[in-house]
N, C-alpha and C. Protein backbone atom coordinates (compact mmCIF):
# COMPACT_ATOMS: atom_id res chain seq x y z
N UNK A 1 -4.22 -4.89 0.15
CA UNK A 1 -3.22 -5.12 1.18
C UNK A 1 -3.46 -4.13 2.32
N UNK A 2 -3.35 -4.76 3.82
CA UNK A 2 -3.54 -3.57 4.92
C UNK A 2 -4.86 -3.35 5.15
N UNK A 3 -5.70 -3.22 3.87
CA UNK A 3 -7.22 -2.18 3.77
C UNK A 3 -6.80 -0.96 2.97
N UNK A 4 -5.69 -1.13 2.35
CA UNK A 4 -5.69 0.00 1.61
C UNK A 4 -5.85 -0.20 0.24
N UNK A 5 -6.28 1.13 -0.45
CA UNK A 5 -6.94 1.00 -1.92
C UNK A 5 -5.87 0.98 -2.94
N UNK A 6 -6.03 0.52 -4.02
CA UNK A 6 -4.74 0.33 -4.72
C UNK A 6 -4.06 1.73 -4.84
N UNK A 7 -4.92 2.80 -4.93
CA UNK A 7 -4.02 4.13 -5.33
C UNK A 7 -3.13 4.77 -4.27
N UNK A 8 -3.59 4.22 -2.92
CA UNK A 8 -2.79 4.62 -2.35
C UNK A 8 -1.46 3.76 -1.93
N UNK A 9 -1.49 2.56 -2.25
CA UNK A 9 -0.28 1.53 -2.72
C UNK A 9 0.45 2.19 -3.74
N UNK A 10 0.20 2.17 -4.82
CA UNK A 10 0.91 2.96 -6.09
C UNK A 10 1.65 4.29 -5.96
N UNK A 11 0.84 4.90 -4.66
CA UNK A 11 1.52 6.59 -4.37
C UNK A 11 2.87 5.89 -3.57
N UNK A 12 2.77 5.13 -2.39
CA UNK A 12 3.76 4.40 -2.06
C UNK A 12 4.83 3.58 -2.65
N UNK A 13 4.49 2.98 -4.21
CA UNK A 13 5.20 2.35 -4.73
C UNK A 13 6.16 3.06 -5.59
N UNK A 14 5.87 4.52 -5.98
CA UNK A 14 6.10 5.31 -6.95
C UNK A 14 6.95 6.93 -5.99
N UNK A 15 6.63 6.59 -4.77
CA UNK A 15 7.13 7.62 -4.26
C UNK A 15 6.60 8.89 -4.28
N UNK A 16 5.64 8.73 -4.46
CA UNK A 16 4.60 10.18 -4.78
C UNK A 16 4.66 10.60 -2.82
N UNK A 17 4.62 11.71 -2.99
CA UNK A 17 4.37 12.60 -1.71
C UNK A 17 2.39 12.21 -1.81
N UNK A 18 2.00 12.97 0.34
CA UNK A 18 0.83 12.82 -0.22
C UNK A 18 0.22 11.63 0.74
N UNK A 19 1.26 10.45 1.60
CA UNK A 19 0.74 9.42 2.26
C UNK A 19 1.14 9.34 3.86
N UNK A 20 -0.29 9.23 4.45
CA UNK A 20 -0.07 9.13 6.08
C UNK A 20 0.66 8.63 6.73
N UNK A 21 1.50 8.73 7.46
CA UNK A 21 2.85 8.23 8.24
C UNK A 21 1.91 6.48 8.87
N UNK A 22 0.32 6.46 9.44
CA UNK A 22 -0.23 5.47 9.44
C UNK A 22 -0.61 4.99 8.49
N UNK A 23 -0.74 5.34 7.02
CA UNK A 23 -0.70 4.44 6.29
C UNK A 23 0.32 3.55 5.86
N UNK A 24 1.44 4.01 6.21
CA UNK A 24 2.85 3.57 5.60
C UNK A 24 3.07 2.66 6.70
N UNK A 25 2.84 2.70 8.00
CA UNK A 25 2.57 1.77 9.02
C UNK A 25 1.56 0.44 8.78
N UNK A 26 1.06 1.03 8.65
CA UNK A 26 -0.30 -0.33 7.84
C UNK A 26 0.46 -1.09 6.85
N UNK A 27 0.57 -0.71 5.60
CA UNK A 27 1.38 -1.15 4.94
C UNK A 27 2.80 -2.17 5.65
N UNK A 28 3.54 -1.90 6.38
CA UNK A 28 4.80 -2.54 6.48
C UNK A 28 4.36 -2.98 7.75
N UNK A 29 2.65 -3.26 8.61
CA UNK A 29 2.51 -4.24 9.45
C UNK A 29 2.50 -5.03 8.44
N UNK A 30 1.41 -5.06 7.53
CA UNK A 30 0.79 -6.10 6.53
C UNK A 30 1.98 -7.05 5.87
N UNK A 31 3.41 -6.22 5.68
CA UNK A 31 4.58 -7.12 5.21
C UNK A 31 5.70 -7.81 6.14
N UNK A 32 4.86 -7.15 7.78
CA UNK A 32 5.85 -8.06 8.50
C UNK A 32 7.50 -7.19 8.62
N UNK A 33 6.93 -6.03 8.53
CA UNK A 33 8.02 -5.11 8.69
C UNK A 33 7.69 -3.99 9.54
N UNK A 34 8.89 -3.37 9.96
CA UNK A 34 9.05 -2.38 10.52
C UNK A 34 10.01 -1.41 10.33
N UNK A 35 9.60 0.11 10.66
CA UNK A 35 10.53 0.77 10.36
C UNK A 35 11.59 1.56 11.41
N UNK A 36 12.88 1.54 11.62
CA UNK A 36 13.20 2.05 12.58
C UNK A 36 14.14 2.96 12.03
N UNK A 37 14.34 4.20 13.03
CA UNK A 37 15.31 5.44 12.77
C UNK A 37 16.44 5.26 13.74
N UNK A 38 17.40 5.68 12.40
CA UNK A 38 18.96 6.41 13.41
C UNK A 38 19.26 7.80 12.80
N UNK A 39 20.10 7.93 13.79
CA UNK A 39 20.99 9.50 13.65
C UNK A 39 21.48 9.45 12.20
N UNK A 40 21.09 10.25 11.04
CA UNK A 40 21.63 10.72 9.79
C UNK A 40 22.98 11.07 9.65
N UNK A 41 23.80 9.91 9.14
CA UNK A 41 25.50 9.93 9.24
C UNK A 41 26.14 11.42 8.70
N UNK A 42 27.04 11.87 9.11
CA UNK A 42 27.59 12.97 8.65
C UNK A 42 27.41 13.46 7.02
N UNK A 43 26.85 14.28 6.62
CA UNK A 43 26.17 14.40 5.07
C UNK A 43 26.71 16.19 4.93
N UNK A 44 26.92 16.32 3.48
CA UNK A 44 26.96 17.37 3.05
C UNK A 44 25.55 18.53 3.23
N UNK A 45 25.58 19.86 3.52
CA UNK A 45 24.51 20.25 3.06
C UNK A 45 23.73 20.09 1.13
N UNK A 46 24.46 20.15 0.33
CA UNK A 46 24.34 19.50 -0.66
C UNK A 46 23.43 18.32 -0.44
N UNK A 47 23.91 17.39 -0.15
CA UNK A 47 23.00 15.82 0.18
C UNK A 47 21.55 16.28 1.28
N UNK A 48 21.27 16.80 1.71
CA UNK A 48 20.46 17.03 2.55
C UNK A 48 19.29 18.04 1.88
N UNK A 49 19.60 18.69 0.77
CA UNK A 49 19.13 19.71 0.07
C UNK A 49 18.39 18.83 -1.46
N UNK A 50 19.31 17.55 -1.71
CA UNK A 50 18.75 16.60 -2.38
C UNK A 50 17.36 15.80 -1.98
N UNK A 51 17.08 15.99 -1.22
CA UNK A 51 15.96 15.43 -0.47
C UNK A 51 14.22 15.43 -0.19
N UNK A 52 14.76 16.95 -0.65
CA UNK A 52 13.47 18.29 -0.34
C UNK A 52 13.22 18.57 -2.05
């Protein structure tokens, strides 16, 4: 899928850290998607510390 090799699908599928912001682009041209950002709704530091 994209041109990418299965392992780096699987790091994506599994959530592994580790994958190029253009690969993840490649990927969600290839599905006809896109990704877009908003402002992070009011969150605990707690929730934000979950993340990292």
């Amino acid at each position: 899928m994209a041109g990418q090799r299965q392992e780096m699908i699987s790091k994506i599928e599994t959530g592994q850290g580790g994958v190029k912001l253009s690969t993840l682009f490649d990927v969600l041209a290839a599905l006809g998607l896109e990704m877009t950002l908003e402002p992070r709704s009011q969150s605990s530091t707690a929730d934000i510390e979950d993340i990292f």
